[in-house]
N, C-alpha and C. Protein backbone atom coordinates (compact mmCIF):
# COMPACT_ATOMS: atom_id res chain seq x y z
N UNK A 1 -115.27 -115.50 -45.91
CA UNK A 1 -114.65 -115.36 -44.61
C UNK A 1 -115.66 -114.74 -43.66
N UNK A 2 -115.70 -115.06 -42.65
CA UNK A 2 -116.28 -114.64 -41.12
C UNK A 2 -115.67 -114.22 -40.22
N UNK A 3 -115.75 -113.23 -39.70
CA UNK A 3 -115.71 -113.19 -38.14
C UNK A 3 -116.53 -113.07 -37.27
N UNK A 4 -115.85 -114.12 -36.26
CA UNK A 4 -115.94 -114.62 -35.23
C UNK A 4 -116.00 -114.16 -34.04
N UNK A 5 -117.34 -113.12 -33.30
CA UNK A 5 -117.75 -112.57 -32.36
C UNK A 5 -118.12 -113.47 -30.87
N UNK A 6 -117.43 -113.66 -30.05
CA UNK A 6 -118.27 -114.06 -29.05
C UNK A 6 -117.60 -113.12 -27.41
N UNK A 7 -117.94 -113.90 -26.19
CA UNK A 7 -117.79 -113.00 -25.41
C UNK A 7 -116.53 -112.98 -24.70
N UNK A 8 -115.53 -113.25 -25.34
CA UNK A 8 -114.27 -113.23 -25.09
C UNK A 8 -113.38 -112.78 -26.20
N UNK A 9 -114.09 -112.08 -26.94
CA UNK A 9 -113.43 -111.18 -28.30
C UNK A 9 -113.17 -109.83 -27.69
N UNK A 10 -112.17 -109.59 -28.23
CA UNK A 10 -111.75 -108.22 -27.90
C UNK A 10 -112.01 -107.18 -29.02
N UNK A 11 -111.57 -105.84 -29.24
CA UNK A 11 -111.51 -104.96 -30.31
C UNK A 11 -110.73 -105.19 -30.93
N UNK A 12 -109.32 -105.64 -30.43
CA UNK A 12 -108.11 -106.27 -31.06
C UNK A 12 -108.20 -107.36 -32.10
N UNK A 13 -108.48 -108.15 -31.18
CA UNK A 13 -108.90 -109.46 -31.55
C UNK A 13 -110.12 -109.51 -32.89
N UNK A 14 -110.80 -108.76 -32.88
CA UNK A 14 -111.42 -108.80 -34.30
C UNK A 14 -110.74 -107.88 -35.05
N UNK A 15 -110.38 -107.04 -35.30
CA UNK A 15 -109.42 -106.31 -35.67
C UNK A 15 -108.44 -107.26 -36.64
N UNK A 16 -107.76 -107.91 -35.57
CA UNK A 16 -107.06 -108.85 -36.21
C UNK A 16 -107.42 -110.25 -36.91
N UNK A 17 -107.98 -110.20 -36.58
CA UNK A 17 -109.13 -111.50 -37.55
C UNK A 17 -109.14 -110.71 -39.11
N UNK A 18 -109.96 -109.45 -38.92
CA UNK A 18 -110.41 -109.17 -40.34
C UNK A 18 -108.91 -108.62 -40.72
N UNK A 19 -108.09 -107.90 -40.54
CA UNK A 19 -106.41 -108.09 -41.09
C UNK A 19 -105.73 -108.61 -41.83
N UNK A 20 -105.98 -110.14 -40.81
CA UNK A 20 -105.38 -111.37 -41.57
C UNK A 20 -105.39 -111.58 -43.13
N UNK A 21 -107.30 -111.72 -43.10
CA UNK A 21 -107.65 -111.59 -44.89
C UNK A 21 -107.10 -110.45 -45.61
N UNK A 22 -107.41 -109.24 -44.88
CA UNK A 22 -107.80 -107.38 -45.74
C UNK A 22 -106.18 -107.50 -44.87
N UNK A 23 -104.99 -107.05 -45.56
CA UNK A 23 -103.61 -106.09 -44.67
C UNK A 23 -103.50 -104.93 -44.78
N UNK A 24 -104.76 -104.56 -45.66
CA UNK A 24 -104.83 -103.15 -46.49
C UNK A 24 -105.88 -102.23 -45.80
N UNK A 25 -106.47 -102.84 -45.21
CA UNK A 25 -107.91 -102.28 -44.90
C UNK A 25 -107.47 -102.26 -43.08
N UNK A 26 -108.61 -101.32 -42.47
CA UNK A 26 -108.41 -101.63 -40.96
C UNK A 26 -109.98 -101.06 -40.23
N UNK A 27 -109.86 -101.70 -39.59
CA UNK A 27 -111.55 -101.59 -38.51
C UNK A 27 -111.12 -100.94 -37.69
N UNK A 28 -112.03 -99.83 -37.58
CA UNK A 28 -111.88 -99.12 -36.41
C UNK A 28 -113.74 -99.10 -35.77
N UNK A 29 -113.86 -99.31 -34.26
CA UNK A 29 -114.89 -99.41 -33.62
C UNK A 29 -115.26 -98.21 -33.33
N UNK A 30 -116.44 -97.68 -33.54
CA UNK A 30 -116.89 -95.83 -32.76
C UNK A 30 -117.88 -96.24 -31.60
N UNK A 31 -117.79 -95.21 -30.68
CA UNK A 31 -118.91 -95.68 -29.91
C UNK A 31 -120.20 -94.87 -30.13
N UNK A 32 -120.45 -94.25 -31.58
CA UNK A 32 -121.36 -93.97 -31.70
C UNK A 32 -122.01 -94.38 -32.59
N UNK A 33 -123.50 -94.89 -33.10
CA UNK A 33 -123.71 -94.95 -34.60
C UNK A 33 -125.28 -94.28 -34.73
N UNK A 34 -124.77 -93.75 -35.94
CA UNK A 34 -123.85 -93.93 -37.09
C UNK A 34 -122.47 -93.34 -36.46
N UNK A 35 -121.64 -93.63 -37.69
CA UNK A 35 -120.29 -93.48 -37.13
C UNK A 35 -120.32 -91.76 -36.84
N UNK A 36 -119.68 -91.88 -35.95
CA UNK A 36 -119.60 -90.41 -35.69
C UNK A 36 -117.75 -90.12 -34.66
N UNK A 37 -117.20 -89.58 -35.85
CA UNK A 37 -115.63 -89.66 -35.60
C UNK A 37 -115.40 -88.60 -34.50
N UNK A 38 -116.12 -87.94 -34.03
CA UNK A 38 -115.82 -86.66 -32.48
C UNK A 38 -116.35 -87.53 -31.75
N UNK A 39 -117.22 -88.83 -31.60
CA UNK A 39 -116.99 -89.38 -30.57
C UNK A 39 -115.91 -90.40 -30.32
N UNK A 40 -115.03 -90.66 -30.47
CA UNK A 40 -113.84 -91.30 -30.15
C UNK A 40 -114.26 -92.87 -30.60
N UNK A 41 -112.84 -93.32 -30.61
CA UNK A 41 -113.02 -94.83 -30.57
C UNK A 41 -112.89 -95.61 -29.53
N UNK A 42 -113.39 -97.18 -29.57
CA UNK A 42 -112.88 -97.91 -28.84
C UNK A 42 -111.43 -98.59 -28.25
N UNK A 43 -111.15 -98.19 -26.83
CA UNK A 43 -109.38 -98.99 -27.06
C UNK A 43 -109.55 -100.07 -27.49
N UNK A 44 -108.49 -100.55 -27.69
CA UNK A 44 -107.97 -101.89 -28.88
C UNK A 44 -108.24 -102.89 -27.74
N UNK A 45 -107.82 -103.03 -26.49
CA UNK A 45 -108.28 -103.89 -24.98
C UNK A 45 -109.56 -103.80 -25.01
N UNK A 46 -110.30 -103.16 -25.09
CA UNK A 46 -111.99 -103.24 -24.64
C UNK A 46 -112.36 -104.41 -25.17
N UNK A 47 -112.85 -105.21 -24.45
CA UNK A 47 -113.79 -106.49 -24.60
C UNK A 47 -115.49 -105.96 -25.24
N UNK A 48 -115.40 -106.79 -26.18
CA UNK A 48 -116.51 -106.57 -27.24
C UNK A 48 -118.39 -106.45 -25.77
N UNK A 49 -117.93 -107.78 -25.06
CA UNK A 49 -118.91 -107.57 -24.29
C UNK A 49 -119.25 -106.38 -23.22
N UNK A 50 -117.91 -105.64 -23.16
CA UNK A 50 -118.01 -104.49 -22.48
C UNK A 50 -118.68 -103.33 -23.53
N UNK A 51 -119.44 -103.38 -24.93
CA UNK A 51 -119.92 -102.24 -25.97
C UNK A 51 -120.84 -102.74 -25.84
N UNK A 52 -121.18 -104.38 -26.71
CA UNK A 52 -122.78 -104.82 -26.46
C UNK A 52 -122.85 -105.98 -25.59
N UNK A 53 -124.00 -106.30 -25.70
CA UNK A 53 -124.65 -107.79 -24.88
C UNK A 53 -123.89 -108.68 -26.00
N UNK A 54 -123.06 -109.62 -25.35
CA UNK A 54 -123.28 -110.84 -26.48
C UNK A 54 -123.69 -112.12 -25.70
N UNK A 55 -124.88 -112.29 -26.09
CA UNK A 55 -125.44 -113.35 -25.49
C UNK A 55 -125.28 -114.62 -26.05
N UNK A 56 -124.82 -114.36 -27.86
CA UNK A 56 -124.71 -115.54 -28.11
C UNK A 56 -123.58 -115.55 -29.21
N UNK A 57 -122.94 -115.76 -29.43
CA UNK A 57 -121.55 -116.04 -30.73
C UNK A 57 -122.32 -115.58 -32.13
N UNK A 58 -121.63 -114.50 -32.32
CA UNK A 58 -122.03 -114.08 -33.84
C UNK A 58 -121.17 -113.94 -34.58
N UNK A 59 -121.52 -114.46 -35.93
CA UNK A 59 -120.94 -114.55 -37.74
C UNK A 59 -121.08 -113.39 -38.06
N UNK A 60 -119.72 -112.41 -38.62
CA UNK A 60 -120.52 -111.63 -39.70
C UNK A 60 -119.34 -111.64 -40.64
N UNK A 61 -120.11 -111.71 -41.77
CA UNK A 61 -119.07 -111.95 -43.23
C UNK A 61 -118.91 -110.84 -43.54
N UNK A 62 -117.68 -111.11 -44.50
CA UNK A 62 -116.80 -110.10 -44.74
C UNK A 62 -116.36 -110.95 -45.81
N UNK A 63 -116.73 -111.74 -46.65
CA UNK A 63 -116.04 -112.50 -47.33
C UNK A 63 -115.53 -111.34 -49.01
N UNK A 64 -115.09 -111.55 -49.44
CA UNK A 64 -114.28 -110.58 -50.84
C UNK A 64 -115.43 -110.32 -51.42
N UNK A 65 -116.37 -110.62 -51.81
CA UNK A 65 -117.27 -109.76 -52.58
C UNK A 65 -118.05 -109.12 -52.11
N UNK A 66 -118.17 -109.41 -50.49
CA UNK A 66 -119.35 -108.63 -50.16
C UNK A 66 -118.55 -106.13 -49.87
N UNK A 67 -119.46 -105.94 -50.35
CA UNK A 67 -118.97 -104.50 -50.44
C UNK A 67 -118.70 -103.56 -48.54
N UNK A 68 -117.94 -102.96 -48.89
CA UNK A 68 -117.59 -101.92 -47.21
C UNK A 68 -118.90 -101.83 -47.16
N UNK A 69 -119.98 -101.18 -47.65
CA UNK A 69 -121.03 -100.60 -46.72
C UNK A 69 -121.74 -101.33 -46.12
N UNK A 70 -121.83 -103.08 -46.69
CA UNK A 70 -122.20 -103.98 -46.58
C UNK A 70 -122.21 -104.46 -45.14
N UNK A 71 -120.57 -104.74 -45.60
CA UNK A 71 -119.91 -105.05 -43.95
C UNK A 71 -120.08 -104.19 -42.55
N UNK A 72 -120.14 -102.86 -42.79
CA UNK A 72 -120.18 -102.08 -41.88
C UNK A 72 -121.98 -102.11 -41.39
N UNK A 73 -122.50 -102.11 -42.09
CA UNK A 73 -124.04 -102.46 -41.90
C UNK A 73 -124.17 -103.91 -41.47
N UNK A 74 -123.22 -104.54 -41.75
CA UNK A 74 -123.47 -106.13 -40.92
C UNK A 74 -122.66 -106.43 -39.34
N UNK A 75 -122.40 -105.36 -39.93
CA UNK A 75 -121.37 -105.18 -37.96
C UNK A 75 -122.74 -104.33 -37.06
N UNK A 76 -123.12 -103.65 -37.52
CA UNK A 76 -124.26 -103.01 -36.96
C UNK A 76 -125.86 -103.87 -36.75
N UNK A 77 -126.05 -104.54 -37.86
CA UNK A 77 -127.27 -105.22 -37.73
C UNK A 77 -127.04 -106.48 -37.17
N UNK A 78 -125.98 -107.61 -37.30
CA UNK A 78 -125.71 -108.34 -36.26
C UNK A 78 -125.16 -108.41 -35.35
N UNK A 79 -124.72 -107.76 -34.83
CA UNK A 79 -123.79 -107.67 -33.62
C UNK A 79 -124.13 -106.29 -32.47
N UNK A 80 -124.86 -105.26 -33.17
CA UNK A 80 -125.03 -103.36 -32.80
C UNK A 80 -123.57 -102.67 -32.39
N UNK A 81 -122.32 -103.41 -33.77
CA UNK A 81 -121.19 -102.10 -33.56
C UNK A 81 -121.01 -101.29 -34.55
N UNK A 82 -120.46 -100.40 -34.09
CA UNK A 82 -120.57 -99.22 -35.27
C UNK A 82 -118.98 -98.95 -35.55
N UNK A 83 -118.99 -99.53 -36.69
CA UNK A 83 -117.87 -99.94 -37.01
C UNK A 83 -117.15 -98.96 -38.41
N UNK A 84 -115.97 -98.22 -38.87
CA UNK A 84 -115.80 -97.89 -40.03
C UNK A 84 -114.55 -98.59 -40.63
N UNK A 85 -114.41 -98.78 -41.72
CA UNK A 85 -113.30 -99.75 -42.60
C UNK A 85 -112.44 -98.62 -42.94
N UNK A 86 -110.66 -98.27 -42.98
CA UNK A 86 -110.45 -97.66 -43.66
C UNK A 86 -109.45 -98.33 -44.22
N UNK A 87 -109.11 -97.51 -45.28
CA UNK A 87 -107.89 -98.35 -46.73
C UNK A 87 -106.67 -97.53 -46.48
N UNK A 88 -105.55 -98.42 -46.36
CA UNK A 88 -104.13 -98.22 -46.81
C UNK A 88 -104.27 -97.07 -48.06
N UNK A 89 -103.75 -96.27 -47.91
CA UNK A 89 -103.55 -95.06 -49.07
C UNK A 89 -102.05 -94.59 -49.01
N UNK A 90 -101.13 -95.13 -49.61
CA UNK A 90 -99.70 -95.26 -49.36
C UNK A 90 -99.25 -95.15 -47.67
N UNK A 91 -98.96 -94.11 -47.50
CA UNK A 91 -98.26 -94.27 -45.64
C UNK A 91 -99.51 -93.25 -45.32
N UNK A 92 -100.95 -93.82 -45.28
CA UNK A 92 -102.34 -92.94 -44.56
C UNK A 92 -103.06 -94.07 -44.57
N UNK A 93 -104.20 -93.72 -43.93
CA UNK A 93 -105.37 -94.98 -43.96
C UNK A 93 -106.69 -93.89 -44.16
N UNK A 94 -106.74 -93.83 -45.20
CA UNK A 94 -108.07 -93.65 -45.25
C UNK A 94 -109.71 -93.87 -45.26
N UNK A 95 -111.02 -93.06 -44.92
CA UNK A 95 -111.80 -93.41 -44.88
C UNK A 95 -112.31 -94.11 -45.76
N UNK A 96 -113.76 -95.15 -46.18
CA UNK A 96 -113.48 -95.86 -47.43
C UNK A 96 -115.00 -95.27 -48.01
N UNK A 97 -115.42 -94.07 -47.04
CA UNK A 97 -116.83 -93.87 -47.03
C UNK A 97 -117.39 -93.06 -48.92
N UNK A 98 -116.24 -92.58 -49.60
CA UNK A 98 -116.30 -92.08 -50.86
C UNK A 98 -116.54 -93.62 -51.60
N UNK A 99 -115.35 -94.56 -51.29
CA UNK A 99 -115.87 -96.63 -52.32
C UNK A 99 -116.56 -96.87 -51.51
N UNK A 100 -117.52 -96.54 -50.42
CA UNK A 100 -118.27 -97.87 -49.97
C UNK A 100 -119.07 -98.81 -50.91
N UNK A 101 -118.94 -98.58 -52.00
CA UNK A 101 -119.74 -99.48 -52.86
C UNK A 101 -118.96 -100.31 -53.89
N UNK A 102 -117.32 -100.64 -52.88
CA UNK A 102 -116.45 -101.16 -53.37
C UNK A 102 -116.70 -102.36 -53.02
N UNK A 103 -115.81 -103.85 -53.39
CA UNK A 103 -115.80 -104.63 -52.69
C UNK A 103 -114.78 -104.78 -51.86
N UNK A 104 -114.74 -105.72 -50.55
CA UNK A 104 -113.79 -105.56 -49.60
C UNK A 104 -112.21 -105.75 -50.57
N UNK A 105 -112.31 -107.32 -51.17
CA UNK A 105 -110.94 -107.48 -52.05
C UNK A 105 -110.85 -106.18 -52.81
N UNK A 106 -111.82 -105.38 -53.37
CA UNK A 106 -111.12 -104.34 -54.75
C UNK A 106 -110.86 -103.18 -53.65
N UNK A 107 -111.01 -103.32 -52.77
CA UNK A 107 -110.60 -102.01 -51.19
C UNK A 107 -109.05 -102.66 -51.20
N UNK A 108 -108.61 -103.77 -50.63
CA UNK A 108 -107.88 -104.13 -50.72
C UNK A 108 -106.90 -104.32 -51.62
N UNK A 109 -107.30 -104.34 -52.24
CA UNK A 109 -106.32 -104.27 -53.64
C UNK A 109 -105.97 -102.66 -53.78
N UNK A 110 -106.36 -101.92 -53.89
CA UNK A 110 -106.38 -100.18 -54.08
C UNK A 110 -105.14 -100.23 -53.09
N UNK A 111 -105.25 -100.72 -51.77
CA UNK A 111 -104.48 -100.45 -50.87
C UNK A 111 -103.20 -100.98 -50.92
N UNK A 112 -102.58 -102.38 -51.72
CA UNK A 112 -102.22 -103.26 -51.87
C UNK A 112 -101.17 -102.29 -53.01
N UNK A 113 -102.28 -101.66 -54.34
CA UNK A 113 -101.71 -101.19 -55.11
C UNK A 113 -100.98 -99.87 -54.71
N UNK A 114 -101.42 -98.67 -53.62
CA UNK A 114 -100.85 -97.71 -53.20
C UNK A 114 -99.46 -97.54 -52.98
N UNK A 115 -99.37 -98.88 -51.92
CA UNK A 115 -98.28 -99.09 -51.14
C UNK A 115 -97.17 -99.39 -52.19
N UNK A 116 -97.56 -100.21 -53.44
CA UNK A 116 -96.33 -100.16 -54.35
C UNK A 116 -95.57 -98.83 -54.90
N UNK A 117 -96.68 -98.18 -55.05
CA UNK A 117 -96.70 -96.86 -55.87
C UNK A 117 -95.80 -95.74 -55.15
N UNK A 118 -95.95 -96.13 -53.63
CA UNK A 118 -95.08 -95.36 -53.02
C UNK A 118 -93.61 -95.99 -52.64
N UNK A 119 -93.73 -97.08 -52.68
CA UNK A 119 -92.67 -97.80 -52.96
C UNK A 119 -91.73 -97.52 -54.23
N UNK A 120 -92.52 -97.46 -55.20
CA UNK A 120 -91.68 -97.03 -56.53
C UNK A 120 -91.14 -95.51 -56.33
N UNK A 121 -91.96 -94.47 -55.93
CA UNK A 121 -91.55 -93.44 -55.89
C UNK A 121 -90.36 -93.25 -54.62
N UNK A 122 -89.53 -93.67 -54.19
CA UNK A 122 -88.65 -94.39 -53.32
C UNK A 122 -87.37 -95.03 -53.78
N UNK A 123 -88.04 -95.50 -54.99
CA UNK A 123 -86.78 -96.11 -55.42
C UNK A 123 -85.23 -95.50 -55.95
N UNK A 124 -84.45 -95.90 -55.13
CA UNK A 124 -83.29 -94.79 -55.92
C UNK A 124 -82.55 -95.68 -57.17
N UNK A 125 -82.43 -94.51 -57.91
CA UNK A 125 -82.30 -94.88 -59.58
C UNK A 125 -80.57 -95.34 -59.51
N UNK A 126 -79.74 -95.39 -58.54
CA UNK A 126 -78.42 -96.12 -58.50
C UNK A 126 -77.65 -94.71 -58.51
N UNK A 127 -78.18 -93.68 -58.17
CA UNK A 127 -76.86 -92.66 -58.13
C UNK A 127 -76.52 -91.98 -56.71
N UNK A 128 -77.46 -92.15 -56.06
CA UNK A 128 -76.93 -92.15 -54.92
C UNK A 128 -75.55 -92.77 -54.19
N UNK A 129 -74.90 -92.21 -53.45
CA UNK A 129 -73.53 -92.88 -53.20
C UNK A 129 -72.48 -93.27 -54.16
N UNK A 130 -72.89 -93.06 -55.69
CA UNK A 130 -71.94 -92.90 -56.48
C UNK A 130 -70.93 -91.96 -56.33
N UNK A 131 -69.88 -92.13 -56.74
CA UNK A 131 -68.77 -90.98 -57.40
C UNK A 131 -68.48 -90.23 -58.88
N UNK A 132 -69.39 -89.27 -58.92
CA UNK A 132 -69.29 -88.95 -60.36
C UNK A 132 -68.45 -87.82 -60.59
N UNK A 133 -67.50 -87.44 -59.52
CA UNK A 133 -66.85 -86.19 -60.26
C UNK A 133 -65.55 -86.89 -60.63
């Protein structure tokens, strides 16, 4: 899988591109790099051409095997955004900077698997709303 940079992409808009594949995972844009989280992020409206020049339509993969640090270094070396991935961690999103040497699917999956886990712990065992006296 790719996404699809050109000069009518938004922050959103790639955002939601990489989503689609990862539901687990989420891009967040910094305007600093390296990432640096006290400088804030990009709004979700900001047009990609309003961070860099895009002079010309850029690819950058993200396809399942390639690893987070990978990707985040390919958001930076083709495109110059400074970008961080974080993972679904039941109802949190965490940073992925401890797996970056995960792959995007096994990020996804972690996240995939969380959300059950908290799901199970949720589950009511049928006694609720009973009458037991």
């Amino acid at each position: 899988m790719e996404i699809y940079i050109d000069d009518q992409s938004t922050v959103k808009s790639v955002q939601e591109d990489f989503t689609k594949t990862y539901p687990y995972l989420q891009l967040k844009f910094y305007r600093e790099f390296p990432v640096n989280p006290t400088s804030g992020v990009w709004p979700k409206a900001t047009c990609i051409k309003d961070i860099i020049p895009v002079e010309r339509p850029v690819r950058i993969d993200v396809s399942s095997a390639v690893t987070t640090a990978e990707a985040e270094k390919s958001f930076h070396k083709t495109a110059g955004l400074s970008v961080q991935i974080f993972r679904r961690s039941g109802e949190l999103w965490l940073q992925t900077t401890s797996t970056d040497d995960w792959t995007l699917e096994k990020q996804n999956e972690e996240g995939w698997q969380s959300t059950i886990r908290v799901k199970e712990e949720k589950i009511d065992f049928g006694l609720v709303g009973e009458d037991y006296s």
